[in-house]
N, C-alpha and C. Protein backbone atom coordinates (compact mmCIF):
# COMPACT_ATOMS: atom_id res chain seq x y z
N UNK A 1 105.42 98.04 123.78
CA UNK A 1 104.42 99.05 123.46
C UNK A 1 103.57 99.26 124.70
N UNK A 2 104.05 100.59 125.12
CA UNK A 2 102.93 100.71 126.46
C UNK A 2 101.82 101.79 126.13
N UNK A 3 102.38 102.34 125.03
CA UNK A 3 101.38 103.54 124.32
C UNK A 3 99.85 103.03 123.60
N UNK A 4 98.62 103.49 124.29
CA UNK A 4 97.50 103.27 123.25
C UNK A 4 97.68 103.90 121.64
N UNK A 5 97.41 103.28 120.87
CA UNK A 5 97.11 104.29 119.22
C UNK A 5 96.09 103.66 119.25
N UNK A 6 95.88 104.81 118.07
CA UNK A 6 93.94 105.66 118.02
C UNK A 6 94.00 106.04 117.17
N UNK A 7 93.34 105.35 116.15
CA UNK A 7 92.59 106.41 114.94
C UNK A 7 90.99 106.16 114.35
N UNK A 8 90.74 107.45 114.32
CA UNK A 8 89.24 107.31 114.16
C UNK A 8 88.34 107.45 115.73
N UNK A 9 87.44 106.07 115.63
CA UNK A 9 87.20 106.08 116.73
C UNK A 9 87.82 104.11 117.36
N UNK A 10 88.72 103.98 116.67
CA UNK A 10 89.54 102.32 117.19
C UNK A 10 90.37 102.92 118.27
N UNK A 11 90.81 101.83 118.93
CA UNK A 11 92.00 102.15 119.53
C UNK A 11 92.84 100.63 119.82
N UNK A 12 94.16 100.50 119.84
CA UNK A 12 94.88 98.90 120.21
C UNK A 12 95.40 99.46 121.55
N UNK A 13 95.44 98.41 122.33
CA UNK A 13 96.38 98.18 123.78
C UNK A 13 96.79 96.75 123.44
N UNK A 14 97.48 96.74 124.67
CA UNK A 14 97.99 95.28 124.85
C UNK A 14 96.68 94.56 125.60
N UNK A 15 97.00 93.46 125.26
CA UNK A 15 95.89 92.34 125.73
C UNK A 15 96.64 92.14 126.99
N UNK A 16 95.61 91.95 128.06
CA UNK A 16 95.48 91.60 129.49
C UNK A 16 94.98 90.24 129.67
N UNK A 17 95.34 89.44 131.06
CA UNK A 17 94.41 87.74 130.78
C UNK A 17 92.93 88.35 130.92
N UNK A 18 92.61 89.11 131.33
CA UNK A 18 91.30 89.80 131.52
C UNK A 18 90.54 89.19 130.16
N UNK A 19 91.17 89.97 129.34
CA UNK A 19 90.70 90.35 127.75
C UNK A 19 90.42 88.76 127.42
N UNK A 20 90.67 87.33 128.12
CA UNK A 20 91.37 86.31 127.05
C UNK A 20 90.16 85.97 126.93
N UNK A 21 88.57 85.59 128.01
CA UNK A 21 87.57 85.55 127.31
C UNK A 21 86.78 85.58 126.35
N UNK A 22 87.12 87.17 126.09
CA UNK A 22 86.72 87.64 124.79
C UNK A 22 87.65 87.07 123.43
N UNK A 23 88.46 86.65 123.31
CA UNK A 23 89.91 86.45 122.34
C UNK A 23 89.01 84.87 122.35
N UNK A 24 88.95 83.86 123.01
CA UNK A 24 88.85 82.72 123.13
C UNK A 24 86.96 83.03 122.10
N UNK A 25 86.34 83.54 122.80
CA UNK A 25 85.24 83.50 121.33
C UNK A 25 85.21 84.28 120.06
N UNK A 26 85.72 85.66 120.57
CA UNK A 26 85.83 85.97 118.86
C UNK A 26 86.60 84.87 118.03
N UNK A 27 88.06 84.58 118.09
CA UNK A 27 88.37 83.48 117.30
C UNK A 27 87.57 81.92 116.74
N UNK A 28 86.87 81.56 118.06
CA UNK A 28 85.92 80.94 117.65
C UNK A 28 84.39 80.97 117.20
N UNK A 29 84.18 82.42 116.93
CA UNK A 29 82.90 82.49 116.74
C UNK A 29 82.98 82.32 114.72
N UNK A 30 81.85 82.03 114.76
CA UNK A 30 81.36 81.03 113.54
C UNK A 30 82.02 81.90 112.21
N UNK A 31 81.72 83.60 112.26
CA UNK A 31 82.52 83.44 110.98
C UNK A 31 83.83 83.96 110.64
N UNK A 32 84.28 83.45 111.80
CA UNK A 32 85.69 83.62 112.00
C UNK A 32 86.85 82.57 112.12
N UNK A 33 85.95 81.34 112.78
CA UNK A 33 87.10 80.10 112.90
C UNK A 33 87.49 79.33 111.75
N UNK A 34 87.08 79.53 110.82
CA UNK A 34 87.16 79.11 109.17
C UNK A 34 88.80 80.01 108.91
N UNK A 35 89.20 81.02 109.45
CA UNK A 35 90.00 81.64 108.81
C UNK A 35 91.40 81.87 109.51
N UNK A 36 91.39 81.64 111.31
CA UNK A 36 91.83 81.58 112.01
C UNK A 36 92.43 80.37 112.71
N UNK A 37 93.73 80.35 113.44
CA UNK A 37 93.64 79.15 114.33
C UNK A 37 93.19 78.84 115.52
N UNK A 38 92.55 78.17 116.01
CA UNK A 38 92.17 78.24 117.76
C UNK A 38 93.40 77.45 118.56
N UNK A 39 93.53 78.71 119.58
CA UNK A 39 93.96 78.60 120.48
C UNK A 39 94.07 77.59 121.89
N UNK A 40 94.25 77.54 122.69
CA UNK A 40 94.31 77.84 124.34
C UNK A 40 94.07 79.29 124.72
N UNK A 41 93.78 79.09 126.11
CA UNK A 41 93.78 80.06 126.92
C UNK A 41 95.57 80.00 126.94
N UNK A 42 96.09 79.25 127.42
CA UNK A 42 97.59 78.84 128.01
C UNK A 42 98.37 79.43 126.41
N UNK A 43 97.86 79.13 125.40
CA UNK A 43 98.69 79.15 124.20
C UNK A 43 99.20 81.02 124.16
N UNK A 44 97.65 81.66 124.38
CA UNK A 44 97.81 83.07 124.50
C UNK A 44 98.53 83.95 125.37
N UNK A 45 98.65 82.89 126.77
CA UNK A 45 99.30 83.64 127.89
C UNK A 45 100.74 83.16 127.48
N UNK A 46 100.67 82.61 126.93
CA UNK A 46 102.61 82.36 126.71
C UNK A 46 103.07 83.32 125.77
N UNK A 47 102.20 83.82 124.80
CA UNK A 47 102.27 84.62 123.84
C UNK A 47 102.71 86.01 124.83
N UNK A 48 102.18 86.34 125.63
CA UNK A 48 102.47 87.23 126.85
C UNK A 48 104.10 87.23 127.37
N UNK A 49 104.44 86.36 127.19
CA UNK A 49 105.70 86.53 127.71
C UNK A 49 106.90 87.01 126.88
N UNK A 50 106.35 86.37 125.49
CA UNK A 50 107.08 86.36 124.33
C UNK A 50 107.68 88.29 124.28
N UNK A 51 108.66 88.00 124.23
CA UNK A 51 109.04 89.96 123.84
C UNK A 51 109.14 90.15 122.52
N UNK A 52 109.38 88.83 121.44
CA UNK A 52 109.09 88.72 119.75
C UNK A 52 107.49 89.06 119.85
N UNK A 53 106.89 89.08 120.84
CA UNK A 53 105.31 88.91 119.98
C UNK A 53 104.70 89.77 120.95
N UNK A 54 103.57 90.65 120.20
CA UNK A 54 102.54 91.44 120.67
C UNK A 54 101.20 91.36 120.41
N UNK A 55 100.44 91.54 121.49
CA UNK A 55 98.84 90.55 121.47
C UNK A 55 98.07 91.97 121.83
N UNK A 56 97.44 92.40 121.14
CA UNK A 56 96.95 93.76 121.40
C UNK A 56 94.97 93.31 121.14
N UNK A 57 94.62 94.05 121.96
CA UNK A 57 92.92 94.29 121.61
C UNK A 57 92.44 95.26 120.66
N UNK A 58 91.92 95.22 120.01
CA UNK A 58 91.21 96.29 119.00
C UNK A 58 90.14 96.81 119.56
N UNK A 59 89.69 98.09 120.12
CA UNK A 59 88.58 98.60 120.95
C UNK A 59 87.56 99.69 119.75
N UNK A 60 86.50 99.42 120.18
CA UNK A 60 85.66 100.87 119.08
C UNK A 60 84.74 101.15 120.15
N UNK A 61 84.85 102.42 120.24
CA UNK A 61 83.54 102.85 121.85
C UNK A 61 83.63 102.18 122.72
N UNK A 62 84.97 102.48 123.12
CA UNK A 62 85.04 101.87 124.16
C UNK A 62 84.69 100.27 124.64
N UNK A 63 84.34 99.37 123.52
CA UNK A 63 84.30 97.69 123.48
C UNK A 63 85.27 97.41 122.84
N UNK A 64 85.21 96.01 123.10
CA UNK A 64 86.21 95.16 122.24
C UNK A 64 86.01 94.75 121.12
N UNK A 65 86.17 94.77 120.22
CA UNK A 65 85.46 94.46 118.87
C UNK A 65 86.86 93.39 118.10
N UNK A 66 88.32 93.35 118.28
CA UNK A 66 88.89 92.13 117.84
C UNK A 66 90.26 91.89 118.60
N UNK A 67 91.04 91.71 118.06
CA UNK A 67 92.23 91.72 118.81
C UNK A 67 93.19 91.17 117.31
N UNK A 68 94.95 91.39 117.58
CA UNK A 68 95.42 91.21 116.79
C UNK A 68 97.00 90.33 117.44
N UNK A 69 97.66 89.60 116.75
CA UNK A 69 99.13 89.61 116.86
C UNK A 69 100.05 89.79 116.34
N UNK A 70 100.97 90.51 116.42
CA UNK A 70 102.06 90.84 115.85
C UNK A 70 103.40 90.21 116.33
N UNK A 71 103.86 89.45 115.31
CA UNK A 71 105.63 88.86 115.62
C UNK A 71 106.85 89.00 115.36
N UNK A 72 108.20 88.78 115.59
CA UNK A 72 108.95 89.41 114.74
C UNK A 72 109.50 90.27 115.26
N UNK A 73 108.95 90.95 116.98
CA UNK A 73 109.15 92.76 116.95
C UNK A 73 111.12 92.55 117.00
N UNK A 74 111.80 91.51 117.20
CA UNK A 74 113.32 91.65 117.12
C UNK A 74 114.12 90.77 116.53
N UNK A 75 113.12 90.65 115.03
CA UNK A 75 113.47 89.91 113.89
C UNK A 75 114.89 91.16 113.13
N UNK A 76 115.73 90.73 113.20
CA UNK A 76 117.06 91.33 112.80
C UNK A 76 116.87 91.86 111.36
N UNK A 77 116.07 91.22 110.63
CA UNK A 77 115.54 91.54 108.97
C UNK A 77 114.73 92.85 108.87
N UNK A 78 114.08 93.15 110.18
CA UNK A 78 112.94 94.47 110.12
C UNK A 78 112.01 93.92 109.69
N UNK A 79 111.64 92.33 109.38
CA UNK A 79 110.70 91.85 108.67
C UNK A 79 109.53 91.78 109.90
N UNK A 80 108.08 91.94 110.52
CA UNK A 80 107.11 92.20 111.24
C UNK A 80 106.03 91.27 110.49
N UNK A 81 105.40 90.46 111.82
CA UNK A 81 104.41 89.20 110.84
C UNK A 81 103.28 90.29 111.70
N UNK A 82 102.19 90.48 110.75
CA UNK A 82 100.46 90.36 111.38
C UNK A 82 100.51 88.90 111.40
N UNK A 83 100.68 87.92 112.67
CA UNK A 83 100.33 86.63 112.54
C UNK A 83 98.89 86.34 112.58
N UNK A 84 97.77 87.53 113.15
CA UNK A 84 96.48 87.15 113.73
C UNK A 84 95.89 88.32 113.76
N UNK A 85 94.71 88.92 113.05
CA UNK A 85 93.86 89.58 113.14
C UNK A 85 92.39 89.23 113.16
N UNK A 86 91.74 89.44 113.84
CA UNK A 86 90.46 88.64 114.23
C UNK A 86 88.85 89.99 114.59
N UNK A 87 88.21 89.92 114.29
CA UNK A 87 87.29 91.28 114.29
C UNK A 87 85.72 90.78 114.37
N UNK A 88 85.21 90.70 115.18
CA UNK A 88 84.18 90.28 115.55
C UNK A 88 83.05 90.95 114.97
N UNK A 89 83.26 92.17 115.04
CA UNK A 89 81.79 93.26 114.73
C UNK A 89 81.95 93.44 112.76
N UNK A 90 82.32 92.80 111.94
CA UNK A 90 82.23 93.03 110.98
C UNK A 90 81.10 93.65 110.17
N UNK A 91 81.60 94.54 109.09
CA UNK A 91 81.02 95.15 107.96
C UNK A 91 81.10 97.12 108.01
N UNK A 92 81.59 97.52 109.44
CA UNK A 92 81.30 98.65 110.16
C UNK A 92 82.93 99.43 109.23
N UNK A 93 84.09 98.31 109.02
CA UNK A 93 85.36 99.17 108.34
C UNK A 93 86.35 99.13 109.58
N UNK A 94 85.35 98.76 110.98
CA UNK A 94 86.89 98.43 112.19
C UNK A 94 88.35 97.87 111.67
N UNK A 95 88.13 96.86 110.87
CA UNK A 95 89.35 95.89 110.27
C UNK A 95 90.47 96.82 109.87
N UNK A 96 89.54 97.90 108.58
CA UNK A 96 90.20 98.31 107.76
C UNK A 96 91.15 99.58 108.31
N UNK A 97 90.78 100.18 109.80
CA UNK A 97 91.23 101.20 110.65
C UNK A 97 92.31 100.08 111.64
N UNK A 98 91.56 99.22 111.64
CA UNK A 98 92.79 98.41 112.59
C UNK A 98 94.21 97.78 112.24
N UNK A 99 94.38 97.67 110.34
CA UNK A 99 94.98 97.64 110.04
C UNK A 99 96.15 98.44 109.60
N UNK A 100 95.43 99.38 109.48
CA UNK A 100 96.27 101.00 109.61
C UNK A 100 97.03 101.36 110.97
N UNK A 101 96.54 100.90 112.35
CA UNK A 101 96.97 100.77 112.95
C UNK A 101 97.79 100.17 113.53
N UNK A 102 97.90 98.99 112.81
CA UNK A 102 98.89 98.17 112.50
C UNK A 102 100.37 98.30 111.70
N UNK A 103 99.73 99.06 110.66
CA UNK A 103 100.53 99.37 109.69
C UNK A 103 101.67 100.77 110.36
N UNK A 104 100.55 101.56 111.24
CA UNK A 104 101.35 102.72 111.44
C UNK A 104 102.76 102.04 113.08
N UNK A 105 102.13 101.28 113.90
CA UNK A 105 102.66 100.77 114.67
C UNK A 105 104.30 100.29 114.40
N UNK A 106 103.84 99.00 113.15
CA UNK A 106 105.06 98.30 112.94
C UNK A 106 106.12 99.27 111.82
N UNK A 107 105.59 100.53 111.24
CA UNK A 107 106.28 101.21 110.23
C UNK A 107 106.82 102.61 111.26
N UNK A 108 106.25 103.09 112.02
CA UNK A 108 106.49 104.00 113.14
C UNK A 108 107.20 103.79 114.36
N UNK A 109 106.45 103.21 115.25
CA UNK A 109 107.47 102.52 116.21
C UNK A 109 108.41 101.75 116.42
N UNK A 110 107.79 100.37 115.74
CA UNK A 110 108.75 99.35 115.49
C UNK A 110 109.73 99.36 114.55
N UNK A 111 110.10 100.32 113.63
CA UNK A 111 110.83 100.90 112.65
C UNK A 111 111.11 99.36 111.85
N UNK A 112 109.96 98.74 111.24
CA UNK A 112 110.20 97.76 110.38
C UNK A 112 109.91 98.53 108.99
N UNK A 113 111.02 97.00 108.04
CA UNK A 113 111.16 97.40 106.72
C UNK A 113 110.16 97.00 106.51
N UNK A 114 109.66 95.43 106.55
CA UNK A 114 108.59 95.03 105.79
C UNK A 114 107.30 94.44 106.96
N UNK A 115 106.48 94.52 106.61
CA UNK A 115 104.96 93.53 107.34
C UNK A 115 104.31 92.70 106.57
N UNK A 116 104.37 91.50 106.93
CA UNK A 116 103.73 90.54 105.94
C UNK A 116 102.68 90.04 106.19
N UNK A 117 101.62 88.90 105.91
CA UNK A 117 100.92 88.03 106.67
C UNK A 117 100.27 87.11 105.66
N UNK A 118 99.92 86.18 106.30
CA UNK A 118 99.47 84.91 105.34
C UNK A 118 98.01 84.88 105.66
N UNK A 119 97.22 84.71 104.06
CA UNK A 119 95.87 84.91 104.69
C UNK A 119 95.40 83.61 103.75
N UNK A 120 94.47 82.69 104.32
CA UNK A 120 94.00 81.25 103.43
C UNK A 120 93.48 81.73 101.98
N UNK A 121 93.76 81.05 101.29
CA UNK A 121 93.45 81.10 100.26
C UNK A 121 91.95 81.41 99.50
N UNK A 122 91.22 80.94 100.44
CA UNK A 122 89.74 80.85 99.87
C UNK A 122 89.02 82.07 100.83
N UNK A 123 90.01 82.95 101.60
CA UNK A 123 89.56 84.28 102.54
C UNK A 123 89.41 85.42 101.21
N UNK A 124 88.80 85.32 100.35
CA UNK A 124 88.17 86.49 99.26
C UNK A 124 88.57 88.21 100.35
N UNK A 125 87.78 87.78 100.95
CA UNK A 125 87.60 89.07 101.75
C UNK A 125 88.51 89.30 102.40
N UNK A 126 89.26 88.84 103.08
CA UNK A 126 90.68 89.75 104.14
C UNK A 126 91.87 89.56 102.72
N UNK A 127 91.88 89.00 101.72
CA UNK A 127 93.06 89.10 100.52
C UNK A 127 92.42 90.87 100.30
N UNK A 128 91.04 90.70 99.62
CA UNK A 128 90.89 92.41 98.65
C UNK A 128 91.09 93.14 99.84
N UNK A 129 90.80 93.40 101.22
CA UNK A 129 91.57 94.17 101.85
C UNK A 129 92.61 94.38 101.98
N UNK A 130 93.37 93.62 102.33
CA UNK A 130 95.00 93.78 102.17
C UNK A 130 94.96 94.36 100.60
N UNK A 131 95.08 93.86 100.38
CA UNK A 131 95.33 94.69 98.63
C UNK A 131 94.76 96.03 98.75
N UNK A 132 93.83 96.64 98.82
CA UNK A 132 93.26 97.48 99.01
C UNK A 132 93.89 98.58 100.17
N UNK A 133 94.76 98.10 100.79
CA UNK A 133 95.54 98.81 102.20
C UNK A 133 96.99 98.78 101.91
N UNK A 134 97.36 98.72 100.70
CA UNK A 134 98.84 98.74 100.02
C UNK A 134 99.39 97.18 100.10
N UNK A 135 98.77 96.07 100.72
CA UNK A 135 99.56 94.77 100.99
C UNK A 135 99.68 93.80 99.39
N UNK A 136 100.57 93.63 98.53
CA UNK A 136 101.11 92.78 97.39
C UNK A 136 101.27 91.06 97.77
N UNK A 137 100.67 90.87 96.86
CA UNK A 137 100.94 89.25 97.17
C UNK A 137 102.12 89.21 96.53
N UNK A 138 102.68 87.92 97.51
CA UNK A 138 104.35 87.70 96.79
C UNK A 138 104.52 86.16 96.15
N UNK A 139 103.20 85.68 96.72
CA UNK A 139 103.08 83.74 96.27
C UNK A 139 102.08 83.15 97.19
N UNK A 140 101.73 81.70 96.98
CA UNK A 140 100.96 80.97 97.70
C UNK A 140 101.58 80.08 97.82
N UNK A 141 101.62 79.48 98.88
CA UNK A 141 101.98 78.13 100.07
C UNK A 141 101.03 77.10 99.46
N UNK A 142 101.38 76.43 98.70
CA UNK A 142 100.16 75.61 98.43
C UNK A 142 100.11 74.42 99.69
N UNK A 143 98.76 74.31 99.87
CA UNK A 143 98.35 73.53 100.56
C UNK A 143 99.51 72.89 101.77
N UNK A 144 99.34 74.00 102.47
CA UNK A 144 100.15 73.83 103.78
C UNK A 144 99.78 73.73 104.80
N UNK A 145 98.52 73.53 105.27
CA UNK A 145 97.59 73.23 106.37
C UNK A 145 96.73 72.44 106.22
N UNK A 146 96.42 71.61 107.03
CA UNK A 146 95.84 70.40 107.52
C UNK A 146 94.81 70.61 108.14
N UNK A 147 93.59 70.95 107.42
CA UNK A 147 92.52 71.44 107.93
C UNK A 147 91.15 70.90 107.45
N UNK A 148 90.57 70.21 109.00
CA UNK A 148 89.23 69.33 108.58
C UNK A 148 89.50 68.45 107.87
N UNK A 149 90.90 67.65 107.47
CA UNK A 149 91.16 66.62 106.73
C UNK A 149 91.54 66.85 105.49
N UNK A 150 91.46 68.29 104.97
CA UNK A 150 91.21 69.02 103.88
C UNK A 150 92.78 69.92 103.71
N UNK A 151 93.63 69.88 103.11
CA UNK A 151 94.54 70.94 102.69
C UNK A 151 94.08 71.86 102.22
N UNK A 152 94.40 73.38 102.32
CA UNK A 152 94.60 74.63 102.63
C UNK A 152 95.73 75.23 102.07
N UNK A 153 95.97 75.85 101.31
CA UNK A 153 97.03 76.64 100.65
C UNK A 153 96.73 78.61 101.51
N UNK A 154 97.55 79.22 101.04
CA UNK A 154 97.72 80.36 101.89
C UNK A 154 98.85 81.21 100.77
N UNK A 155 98.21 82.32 100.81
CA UNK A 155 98.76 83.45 100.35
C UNK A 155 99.77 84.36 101.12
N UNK A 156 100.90 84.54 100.63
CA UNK A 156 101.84 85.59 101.90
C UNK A 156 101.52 87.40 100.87
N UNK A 157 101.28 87.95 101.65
CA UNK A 157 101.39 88.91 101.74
C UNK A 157 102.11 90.26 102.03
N UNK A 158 102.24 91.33 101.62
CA UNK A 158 103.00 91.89 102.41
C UNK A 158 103.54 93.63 101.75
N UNK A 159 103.35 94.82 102.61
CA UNK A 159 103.82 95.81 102.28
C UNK A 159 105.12 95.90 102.71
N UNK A 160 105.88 96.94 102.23
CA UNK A 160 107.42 97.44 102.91
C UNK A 160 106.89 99.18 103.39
N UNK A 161 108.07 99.39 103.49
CA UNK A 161 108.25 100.65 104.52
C UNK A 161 107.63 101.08 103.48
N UNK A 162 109.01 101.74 101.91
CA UNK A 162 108.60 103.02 101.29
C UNK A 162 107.51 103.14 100.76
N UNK A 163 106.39 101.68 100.83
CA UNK A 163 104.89 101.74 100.22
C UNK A 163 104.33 102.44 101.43
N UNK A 164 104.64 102.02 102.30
CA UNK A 164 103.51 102.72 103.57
C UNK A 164 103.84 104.12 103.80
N UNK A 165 105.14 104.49 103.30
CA UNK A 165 105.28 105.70 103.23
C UNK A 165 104.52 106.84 102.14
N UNK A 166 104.21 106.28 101.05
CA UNK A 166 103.73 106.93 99.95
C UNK A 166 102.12 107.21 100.12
């Protein structure tokens, strides 16, 4: 993907090491690392190399406001993971445009059948979005992460083409 998309006033590119500053605190900023995994700097730049995976910035006026990843892009199934969406400036609806952008990306360009993504269980708020943006739950992972000593279960998610088409 060398093309910017834009809708509204968002826009995604590809992430630059430039960008990784910013990526390294939004993920860790407070009400975000509850929902996310933290990284490396090194973890992200390898992600860079990956031609399965795309690390894009989410921009609004011209700032950075989140960044996302996408995997999968030459998964033989057409199946496309959102592995990572992350949005710093919350409550403004960026998410909900960035996901569309997402949606139009991996259903447009990437000519995938399906996009899935796993969101924790106790994330209230990024589940009713997805739902709310055509995404169906298909099951929960019970307690599949090892987190704070604490297991974590996780919801998979996921639209197909002819929903994003409708």
């Amino acid at each position: 993907m060398n093309a910017i998309y834009t809708l509204d006033n968002i826009l995604i590119r590809k992430t630059t090491e430039a960008d990784l500053d910013f990526v390294l605190i939004a993920e860790n900023a407070e009400e975000n690392s509850p929902n996310v995994a933290q990284w490396s700097r090194e973890q992200h730049i390898t992600v860079f190399q990956n031609e399965d995976i795309l690390h894009v910035i989410i921009e609004a006026d011209g700032k950075s406001v989140g960044y996302a990843i996408i995997a999968g892009l030459k998964d033989a199934n057409k199946a496309i993971e959102l592995k990572r969406i992350v949005i710093v400036d919350k409550g403004r609806g960026l998410g909900r445009t960035a996901i569309h952008l997402v949606k139009k990306l991996a259903f447009e360009e990437l000519k995938a059948h399906r996009l899935w993504l796993d969101v924790r269980e106790y994330n209230t708020r990024a589940r009713n979005l997805y739902k709310a943006l055509g995404f169906v739950e298909e099951g929960l992972i019970r307690e599949c992460l090892l987190l704070d000593n604490k297991f974590v279960s996780h919801y998979i998610m996921s639209i197909l083409e002819h929903e994003y088409k409708q």
